[in-house]
N, C-alpha and C. Protein backbone atom coordinates (compact mmCIF):
# COMPACT_ATOMS: atom_id res chain seq x y z
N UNK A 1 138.25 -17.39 -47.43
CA UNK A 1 137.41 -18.37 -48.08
C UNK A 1 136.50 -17.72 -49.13
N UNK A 2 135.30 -16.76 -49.04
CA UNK A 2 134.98 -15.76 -49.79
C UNK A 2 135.41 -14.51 -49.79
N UNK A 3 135.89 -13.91 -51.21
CA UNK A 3 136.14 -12.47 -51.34
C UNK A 3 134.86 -12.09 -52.31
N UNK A 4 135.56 -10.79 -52.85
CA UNK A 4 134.87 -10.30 -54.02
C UNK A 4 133.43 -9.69 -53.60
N UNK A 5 132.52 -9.48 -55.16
CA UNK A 5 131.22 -9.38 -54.58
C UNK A 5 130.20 -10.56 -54.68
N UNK A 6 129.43 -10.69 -53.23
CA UNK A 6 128.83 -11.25 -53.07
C UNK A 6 127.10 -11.08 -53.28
N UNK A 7 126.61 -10.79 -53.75
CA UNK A 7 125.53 -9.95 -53.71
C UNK A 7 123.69 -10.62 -53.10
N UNK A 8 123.42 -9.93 -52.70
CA UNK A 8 121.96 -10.81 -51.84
C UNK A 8 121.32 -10.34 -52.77
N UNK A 9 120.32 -11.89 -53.74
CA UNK A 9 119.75 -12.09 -54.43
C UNK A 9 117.95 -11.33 -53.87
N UNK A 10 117.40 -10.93 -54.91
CA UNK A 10 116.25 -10.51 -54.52
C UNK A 10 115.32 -11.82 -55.46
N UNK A 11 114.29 -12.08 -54.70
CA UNK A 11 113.58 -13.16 -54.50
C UNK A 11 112.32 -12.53 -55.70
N UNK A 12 112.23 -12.57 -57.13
CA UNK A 12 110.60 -12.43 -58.19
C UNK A 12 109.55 -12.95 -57.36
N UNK A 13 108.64 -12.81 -57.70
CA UNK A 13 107.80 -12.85 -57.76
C UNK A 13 106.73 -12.95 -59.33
N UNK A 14 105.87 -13.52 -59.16
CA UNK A 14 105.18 -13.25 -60.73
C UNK A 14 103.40 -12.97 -60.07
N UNK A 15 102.96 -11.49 -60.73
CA UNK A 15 101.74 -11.45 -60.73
C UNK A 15 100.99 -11.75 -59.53
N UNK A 16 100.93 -13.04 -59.58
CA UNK A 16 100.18 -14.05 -58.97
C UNK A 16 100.26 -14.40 -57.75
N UNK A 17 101.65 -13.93 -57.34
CA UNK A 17 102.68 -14.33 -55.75
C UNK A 17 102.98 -15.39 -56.11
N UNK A 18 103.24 -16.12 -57.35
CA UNK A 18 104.39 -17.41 -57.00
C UNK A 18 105.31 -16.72 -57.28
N UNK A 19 106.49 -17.92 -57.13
CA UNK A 19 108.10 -17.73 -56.98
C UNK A 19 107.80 -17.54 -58.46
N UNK A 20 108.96 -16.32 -58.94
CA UNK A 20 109.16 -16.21 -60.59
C UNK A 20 110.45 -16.90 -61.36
N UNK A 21 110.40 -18.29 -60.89
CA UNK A 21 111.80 -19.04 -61.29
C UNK A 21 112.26 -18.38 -62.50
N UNK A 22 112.10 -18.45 -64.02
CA UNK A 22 112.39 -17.61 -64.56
C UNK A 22 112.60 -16.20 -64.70
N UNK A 23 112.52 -15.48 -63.48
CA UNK A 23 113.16 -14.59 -63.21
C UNK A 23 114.16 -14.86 -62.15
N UNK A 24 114.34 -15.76 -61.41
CA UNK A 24 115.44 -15.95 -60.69
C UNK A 24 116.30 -16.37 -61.15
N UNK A 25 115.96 -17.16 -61.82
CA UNK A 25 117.17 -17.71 -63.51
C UNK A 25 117.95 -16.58 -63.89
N UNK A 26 117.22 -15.54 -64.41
CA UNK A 26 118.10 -14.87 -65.58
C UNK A 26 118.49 -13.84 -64.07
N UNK A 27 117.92 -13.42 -63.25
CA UNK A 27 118.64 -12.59 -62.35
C UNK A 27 119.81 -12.98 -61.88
N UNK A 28 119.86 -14.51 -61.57
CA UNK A 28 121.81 -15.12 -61.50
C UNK A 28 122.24 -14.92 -62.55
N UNK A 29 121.80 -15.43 -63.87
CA UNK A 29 122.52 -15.47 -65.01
C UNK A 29 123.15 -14.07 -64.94
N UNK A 30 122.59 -12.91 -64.94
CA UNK A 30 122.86 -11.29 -65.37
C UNK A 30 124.45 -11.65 -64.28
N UNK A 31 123.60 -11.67 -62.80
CA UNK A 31 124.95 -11.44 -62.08
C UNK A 31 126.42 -12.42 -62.12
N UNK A 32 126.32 -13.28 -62.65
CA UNK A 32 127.34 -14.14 -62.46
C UNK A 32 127.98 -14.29 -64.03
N UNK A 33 127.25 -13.69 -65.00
CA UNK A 33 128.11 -13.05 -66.45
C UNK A 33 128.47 -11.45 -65.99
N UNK A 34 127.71 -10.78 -64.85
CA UNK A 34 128.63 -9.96 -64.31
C UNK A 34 130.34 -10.04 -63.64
N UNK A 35 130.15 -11.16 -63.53
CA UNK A 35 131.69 -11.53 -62.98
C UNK A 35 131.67 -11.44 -60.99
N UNK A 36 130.38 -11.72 -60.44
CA UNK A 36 130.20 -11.74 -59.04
C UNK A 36 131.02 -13.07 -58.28
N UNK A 37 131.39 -12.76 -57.20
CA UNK A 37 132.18 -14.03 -56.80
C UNK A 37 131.30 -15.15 -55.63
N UNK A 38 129.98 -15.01 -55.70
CA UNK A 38 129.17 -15.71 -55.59
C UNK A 38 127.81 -15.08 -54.86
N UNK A 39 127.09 -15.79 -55.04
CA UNK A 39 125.55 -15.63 -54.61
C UNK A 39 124.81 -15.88 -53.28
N UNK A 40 124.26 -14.93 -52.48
CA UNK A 40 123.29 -14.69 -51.61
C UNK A 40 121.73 -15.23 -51.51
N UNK A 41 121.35 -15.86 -51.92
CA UNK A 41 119.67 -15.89 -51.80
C UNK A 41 119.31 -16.04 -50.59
N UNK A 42 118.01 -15.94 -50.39
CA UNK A 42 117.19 -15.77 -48.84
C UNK A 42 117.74 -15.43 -47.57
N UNK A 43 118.10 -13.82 -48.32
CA UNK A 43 118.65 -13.16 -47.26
C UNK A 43 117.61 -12.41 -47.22
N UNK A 44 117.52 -11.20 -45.89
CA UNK A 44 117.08 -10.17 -45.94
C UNK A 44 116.32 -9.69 -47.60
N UNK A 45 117.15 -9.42 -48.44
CA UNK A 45 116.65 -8.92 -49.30
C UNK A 45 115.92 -9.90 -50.32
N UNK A 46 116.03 -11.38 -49.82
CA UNK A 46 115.31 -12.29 -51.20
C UNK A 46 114.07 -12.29 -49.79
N UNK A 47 113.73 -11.93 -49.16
CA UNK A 47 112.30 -11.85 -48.26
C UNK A 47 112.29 -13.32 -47.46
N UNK A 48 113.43 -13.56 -46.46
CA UNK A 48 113.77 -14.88 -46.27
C UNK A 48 112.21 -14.92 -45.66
N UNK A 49 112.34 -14.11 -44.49
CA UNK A 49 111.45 -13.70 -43.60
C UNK A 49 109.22 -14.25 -43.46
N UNK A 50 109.29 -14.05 -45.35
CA UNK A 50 108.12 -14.01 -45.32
C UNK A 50 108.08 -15.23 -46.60
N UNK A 51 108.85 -16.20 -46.89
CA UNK A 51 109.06 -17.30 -47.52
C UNK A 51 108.17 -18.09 -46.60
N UNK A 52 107.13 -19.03 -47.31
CA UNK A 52 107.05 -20.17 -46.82
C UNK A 52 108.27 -21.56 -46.91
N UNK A 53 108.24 -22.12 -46.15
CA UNK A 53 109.57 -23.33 -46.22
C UNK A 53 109.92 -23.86 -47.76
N UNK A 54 108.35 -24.22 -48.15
CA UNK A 54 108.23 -25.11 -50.19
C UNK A 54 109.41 -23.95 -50.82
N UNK A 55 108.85 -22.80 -50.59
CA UNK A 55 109.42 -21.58 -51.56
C UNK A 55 111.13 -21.22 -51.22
N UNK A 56 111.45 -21.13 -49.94
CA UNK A 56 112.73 -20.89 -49.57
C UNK A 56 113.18 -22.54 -49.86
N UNK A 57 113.50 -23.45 -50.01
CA UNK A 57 114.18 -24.56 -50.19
C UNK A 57 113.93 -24.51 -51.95
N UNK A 58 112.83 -24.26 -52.49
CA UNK A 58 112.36 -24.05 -54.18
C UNK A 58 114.04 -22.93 -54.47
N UNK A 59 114.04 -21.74 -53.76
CA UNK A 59 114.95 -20.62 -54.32
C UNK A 59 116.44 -21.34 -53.75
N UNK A 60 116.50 -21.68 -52.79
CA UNK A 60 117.71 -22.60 -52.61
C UNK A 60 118.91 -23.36 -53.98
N UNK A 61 117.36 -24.65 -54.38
CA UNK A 61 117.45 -25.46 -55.15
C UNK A 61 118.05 -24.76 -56.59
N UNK A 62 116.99 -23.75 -56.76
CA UNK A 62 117.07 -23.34 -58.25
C UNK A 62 118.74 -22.19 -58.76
N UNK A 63 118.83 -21.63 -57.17
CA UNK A 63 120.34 -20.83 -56.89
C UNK A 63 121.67 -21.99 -57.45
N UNK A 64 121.15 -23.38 -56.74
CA UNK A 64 122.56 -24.15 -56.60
C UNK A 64 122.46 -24.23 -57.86
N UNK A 65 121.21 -24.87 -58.43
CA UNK A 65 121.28 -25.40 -60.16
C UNK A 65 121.57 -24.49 -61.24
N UNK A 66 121.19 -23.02 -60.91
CA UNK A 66 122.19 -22.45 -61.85
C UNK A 66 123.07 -21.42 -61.89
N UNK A 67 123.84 -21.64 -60.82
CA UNK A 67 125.11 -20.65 -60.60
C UNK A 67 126.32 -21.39 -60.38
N UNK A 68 127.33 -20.87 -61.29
CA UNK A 68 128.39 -20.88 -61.60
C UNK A 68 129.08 -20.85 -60.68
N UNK A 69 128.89 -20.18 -59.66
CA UNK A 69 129.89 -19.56 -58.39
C UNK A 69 128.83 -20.02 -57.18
N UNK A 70 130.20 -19.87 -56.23
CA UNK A 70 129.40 -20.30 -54.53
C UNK A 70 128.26 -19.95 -54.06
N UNK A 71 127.40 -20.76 -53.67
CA UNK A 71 125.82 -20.31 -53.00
C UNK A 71 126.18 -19.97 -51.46
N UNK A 72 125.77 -18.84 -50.58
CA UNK A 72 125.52 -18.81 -49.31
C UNK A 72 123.96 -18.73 -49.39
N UNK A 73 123.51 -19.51 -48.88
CA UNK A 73 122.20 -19.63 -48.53
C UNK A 73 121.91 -18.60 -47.29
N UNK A 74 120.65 -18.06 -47.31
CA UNK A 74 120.43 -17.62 -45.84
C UNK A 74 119.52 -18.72 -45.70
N UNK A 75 119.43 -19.14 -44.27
CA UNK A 75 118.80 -20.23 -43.66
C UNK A 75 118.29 -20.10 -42.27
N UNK A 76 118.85 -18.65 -42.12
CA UNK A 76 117.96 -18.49 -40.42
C UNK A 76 116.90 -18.62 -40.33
N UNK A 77 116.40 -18.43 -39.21
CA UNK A 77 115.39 -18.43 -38.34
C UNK A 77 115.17 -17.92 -37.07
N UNK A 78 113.95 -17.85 -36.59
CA UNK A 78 113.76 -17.42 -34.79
C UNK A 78 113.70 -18.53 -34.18
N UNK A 79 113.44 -19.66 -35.02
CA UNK A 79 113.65 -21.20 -34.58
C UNK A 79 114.20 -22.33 -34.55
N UNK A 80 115.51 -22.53 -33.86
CA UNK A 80 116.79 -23.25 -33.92
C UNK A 80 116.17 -24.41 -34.86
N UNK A 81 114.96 -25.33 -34.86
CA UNK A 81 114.98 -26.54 -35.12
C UNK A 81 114.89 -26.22 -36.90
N UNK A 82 114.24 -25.20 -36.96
CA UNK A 82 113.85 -24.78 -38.57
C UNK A 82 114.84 -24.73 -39.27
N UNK A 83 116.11 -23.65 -38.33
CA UNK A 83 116.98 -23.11 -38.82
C UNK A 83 118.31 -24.13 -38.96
N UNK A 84 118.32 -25.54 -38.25
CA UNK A 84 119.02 -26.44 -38.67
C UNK A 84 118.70 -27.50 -39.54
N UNK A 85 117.18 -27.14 -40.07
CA UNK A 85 115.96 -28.25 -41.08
C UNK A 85 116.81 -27.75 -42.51
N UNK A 86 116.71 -26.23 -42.36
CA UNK A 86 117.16 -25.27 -43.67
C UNK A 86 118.33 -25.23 -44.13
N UNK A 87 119.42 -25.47 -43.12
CA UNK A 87 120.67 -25.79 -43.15
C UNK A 87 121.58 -27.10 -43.65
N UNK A 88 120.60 -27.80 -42.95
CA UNK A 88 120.93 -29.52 -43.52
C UNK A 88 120.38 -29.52 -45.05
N UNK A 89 119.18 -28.42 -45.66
CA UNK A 89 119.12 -28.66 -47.10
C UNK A 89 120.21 -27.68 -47.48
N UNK A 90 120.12 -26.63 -47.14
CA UNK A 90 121.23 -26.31 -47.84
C UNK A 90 122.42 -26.92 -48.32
N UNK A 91 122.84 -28.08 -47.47
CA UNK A 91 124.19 -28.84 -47.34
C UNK A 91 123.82 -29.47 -48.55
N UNK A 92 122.70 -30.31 -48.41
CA UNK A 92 122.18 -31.21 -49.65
C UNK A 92 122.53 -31.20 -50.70
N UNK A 93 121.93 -29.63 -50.86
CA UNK A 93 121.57 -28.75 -52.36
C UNK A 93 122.95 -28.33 -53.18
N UNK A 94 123.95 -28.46 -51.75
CA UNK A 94 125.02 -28.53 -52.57
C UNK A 94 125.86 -26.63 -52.25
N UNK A 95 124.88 -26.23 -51.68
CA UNK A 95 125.43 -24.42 -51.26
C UNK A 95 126.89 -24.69 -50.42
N UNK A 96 127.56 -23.66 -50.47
CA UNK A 96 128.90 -23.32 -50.63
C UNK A 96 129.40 -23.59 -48.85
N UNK A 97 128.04 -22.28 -48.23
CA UNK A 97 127.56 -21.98 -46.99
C UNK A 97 126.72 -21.48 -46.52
N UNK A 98 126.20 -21.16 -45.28
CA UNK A 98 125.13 -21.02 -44.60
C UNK A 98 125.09 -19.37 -44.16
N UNK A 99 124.25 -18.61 -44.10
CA UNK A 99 124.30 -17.16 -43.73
C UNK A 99 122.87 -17.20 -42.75
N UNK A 100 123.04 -16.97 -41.60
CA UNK A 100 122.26 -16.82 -40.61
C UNK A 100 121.95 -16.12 -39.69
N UNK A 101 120.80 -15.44 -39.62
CA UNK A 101 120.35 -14.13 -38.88
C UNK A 101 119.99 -14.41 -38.01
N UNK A 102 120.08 -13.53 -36.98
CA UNK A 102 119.79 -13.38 -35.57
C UNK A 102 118.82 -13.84 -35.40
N UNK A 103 118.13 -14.62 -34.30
CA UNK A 103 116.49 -14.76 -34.18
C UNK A 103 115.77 -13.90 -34.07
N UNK A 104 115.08 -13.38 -34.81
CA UNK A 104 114.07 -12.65 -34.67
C UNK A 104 112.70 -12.60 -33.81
N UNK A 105 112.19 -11.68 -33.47
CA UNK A 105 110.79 -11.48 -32.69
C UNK A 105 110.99 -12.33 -30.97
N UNK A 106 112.09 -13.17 -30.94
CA UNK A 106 111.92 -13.91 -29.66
C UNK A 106 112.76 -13.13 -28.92
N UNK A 107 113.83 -12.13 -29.22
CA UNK A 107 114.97 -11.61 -28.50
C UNK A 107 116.03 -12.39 -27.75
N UNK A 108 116.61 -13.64 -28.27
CA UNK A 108 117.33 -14.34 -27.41
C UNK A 108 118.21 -13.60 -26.59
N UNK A 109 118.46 -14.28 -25.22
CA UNK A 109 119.93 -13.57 -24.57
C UNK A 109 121.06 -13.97 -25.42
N UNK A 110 121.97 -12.99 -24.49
CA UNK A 110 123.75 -13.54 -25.14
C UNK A 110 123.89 -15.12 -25.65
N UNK A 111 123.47 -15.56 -23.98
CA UNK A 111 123.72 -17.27 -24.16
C UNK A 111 122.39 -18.16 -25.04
N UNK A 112 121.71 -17.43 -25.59
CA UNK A 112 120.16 -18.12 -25.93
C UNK A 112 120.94 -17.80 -27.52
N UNK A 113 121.77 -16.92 -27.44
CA UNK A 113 122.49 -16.53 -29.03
C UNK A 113 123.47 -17.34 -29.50
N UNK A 114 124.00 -17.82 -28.72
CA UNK A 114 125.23 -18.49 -28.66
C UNK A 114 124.93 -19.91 -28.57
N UNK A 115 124.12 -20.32 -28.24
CA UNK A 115 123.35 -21.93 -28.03
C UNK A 115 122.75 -22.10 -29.46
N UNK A 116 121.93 -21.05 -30.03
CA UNK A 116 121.48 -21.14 -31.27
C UNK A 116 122.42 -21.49 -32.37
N UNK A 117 123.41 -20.21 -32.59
CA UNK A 117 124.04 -20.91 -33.63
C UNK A 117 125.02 -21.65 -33.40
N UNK A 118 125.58 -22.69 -31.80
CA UNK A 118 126.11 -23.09 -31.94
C UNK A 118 125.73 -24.49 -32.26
N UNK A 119 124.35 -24.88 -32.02
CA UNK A 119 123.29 -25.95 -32.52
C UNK A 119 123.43 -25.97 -33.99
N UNK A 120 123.27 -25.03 -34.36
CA UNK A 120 123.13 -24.83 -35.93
C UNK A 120 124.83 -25.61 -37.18
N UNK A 121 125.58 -24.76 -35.98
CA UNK A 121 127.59 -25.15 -36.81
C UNK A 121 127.59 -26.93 -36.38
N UNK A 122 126.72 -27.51 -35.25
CA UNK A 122 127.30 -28.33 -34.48
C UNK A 122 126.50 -29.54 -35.63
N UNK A 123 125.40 -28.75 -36.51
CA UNK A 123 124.47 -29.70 -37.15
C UNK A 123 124.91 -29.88 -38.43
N UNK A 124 125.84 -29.23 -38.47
CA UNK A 124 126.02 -29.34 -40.50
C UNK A 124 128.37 -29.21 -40.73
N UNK A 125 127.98 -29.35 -41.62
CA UNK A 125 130.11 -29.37 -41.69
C UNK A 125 130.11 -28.45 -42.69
N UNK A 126 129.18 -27.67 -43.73
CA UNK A 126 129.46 -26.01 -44.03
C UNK A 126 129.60 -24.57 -43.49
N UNK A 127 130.35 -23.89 -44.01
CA UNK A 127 130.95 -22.68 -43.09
C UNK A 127 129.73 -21.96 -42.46
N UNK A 128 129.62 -21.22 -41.44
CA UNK A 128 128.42 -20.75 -40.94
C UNK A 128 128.61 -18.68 -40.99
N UNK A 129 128.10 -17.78 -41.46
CA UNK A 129 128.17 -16.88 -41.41
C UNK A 129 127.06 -16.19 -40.56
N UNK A 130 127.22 -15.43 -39.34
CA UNK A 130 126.21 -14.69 -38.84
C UNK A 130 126.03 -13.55 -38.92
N UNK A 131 124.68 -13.32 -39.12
CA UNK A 131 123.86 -11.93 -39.66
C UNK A 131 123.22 -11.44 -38.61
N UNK A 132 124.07 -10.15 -38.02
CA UNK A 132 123.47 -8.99 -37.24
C UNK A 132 122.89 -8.27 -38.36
N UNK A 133 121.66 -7.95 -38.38
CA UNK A 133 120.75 -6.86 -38.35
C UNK A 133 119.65 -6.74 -37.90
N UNK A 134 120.11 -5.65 -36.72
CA UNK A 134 119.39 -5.53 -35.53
C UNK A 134 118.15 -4.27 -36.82
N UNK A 135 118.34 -3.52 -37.54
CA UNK A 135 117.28 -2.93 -37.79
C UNK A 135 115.92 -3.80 -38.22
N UNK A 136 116.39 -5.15 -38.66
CA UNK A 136 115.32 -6.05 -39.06
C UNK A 136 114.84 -6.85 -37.61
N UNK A 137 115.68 -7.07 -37.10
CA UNK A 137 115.65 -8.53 -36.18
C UNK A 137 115.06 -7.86 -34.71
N UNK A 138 115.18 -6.35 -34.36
CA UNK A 138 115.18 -6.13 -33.29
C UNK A 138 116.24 -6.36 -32.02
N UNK A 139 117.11 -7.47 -32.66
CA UNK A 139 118.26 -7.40 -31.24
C UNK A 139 119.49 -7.03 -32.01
N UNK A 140 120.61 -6.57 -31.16
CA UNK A 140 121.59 -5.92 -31.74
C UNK A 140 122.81 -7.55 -31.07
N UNK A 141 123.42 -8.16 -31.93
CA UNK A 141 124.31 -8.75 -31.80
C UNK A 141 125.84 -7.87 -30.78
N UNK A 142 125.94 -8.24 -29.62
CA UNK A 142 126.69 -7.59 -28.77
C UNK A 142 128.15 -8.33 -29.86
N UNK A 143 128.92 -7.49 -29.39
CA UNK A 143 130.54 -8.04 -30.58
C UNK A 143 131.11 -8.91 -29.67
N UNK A 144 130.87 -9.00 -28.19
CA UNK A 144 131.61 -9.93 -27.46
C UNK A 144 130.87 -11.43 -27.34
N UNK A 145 129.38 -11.49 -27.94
CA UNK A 145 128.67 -12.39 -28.73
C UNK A 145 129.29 -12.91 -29.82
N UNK A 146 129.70 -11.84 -30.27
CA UNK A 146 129.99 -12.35 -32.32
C UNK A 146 131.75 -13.10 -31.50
N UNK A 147 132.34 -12.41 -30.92
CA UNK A 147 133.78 -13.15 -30.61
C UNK A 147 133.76 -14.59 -30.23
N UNK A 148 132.66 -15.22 -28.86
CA UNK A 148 132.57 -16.39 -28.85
C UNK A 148 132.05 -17.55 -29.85
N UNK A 149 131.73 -16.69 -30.56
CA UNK A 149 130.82 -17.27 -31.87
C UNK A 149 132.51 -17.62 -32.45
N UNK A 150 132.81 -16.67 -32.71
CA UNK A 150 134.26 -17.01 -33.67
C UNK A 150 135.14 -18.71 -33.05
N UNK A 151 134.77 -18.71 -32.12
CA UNK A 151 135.63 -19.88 -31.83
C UNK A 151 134.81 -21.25 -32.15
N UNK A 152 133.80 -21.03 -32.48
CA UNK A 152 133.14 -22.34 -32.82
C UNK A 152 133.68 -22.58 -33.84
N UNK A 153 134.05 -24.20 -34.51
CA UNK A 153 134.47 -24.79 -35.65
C UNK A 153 134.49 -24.05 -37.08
N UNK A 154 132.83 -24.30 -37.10
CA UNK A 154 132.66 -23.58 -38.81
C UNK A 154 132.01 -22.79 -38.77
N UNK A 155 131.70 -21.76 -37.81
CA UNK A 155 131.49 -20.25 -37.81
C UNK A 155 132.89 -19.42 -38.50
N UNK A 156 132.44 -18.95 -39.43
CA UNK A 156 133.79 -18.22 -40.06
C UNK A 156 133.57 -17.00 -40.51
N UNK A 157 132.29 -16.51 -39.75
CA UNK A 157 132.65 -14.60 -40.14
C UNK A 157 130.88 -14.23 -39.38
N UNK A 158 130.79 -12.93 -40.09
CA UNK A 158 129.69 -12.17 -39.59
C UNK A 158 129.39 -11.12 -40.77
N UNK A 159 128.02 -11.31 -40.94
CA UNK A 159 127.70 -10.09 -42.01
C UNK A 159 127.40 -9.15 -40.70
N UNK A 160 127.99 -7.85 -40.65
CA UNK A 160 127.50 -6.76 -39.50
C UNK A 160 127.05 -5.39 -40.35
N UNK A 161 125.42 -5.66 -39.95
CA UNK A 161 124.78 -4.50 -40.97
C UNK A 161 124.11 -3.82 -39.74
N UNK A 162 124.78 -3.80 -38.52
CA UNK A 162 124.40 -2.62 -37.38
C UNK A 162 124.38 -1.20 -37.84
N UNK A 163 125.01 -0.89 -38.67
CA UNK A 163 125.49 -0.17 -39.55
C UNK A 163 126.89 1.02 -38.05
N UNK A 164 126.97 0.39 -37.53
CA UNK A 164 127.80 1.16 -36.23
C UNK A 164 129.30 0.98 -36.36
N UNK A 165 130.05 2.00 -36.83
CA UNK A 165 131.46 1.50 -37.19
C UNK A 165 132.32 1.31 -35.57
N UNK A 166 131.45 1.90 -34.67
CA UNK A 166 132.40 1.01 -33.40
C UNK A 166 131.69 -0.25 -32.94
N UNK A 167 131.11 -0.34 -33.38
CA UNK A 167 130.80 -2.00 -33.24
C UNK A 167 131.36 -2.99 -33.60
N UNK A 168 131.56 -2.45 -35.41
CA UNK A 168 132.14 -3.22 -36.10
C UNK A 168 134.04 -3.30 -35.58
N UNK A 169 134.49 -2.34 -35.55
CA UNK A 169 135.80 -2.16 -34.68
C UNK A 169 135.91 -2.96 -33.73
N UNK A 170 134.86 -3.43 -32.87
CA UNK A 170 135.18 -3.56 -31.60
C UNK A 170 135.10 -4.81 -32.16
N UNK A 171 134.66 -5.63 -32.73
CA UNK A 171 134.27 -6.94 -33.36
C UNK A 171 135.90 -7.36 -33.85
N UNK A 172 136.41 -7.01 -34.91
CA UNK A 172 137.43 -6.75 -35.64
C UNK A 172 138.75 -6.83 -34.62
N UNK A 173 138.43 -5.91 -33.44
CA UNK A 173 139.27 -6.07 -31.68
C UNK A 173 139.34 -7.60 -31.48
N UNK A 174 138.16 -7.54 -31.45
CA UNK A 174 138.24 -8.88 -30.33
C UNK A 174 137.98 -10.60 -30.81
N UNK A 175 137.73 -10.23 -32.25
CA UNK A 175 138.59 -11.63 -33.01
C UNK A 175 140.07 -11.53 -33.47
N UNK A 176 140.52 -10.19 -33.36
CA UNK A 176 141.84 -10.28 -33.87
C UNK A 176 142.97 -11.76 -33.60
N UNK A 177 142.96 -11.97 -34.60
CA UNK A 177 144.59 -13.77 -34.66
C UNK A 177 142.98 -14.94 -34.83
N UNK A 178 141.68 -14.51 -34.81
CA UNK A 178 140.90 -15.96 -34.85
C UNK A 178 140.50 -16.20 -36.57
N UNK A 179 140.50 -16.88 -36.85
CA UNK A 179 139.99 -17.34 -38.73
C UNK A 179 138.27 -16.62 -38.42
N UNK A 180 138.59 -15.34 -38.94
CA UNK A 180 136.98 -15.34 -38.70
C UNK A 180 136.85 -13.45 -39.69
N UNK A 181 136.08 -13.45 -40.65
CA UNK A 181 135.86 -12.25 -41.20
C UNK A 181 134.68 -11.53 -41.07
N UNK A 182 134.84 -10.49 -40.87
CA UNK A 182 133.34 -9.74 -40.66
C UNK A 182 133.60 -8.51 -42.05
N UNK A 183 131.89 -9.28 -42.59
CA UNK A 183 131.26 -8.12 -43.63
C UNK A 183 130.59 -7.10 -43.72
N UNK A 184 130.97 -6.45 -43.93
CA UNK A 184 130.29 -5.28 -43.63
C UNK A 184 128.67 -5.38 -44.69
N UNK A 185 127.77 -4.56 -44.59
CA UNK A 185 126.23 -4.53 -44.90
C UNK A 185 125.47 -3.48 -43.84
N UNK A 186 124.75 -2.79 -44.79
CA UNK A 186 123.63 -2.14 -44.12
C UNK A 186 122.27 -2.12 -44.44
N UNK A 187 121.28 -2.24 -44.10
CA UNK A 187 120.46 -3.00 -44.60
C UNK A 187 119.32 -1.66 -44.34
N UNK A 188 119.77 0.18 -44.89
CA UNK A 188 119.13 0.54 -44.20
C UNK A 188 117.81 0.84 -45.04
């Protein structure tokens, strides 16, 4: 469904701490006359984390309106209800798909992991991508986690920035024959 490069948009700022829309403008523009095969915002690196809601749905909006190529939104959260609030705009806004990180600061279990984003695929009909990075998030996505994940509907991959190549192996194991891709990322 996605190849190529995808690249996680970094989130301006101006001066002042507002959003620097005109710099988020020409920062897609650069990458997508780069020839990128679609766009990342409010990931890890656009500062999903420390977005107020106005501002992450503002960088959303302004991603879909001017890029050429597919939006994955990041839309996680540590809070299922947020993280399916963010998701349903994403759908809105018109993004491609959804990229979603582990909960953070709460440490869910296996099954507290698996309830989350399966709330999340069960709330929207765009593809769902999940984001292990345990160096940000504090929990490490177990791969026999990321496998049951694979069988949900529109869960269709995993960014894995554990940065652990037997993790990622073992992941790669144990979806083998399921529609499901894992990306590699390190987020170190």
């Amino acid at each position: 469904m996605f190849d190529g490069v995808l690249p996680a948009l970094v989130t301006p700022f101006t001066p002042k701490n507002e959003l620097d829309i005109e710099g988020l403008k020409g920062n897609i523009e650069f990458l997508v006359d780069g020839g990128v095969s679609g766009i990342v915002p409010c990931g890890t690196t656009g500062e999903s984390a420390t977005l107020s809601m106005k501002e992450h749905r503002k960088v959303i909006e302004v991603s879909v309106e001017c890029s050429k190529v597919p939006v994955i939104a990041g839309t996680g959260s540590n809070n299922t209800v947020e993280a399916i609030e963010l998701t349903k705009y994403a759908v809105d806004a018109g993004c491609a798909a959804a990229l979603m990180i582990t909960p953070y600061y709460n440490k869910p279990t296996d099954r507290g992991l698996i309830q989350h984003f399966t709330a999340v695929a069960e709330a929207v009909d765009i593809p769902i991508i999940v984001y292990n990075v345990p160096g940000r998030t504090s929990l490490n996505m177990k791969p026999e986690v990321a496998a049951q994940l694979a069988k949900v509907d529109n869960i269709i991959g995993i960014k894995e920035a554990s940065g652990s190549l037997d993790q990622i192996t073992k992941i790669l194991e144990l979806t083998r024959g399921e529609d499901f891709v894992v990306l590699s990322g390190d987020d170190a």
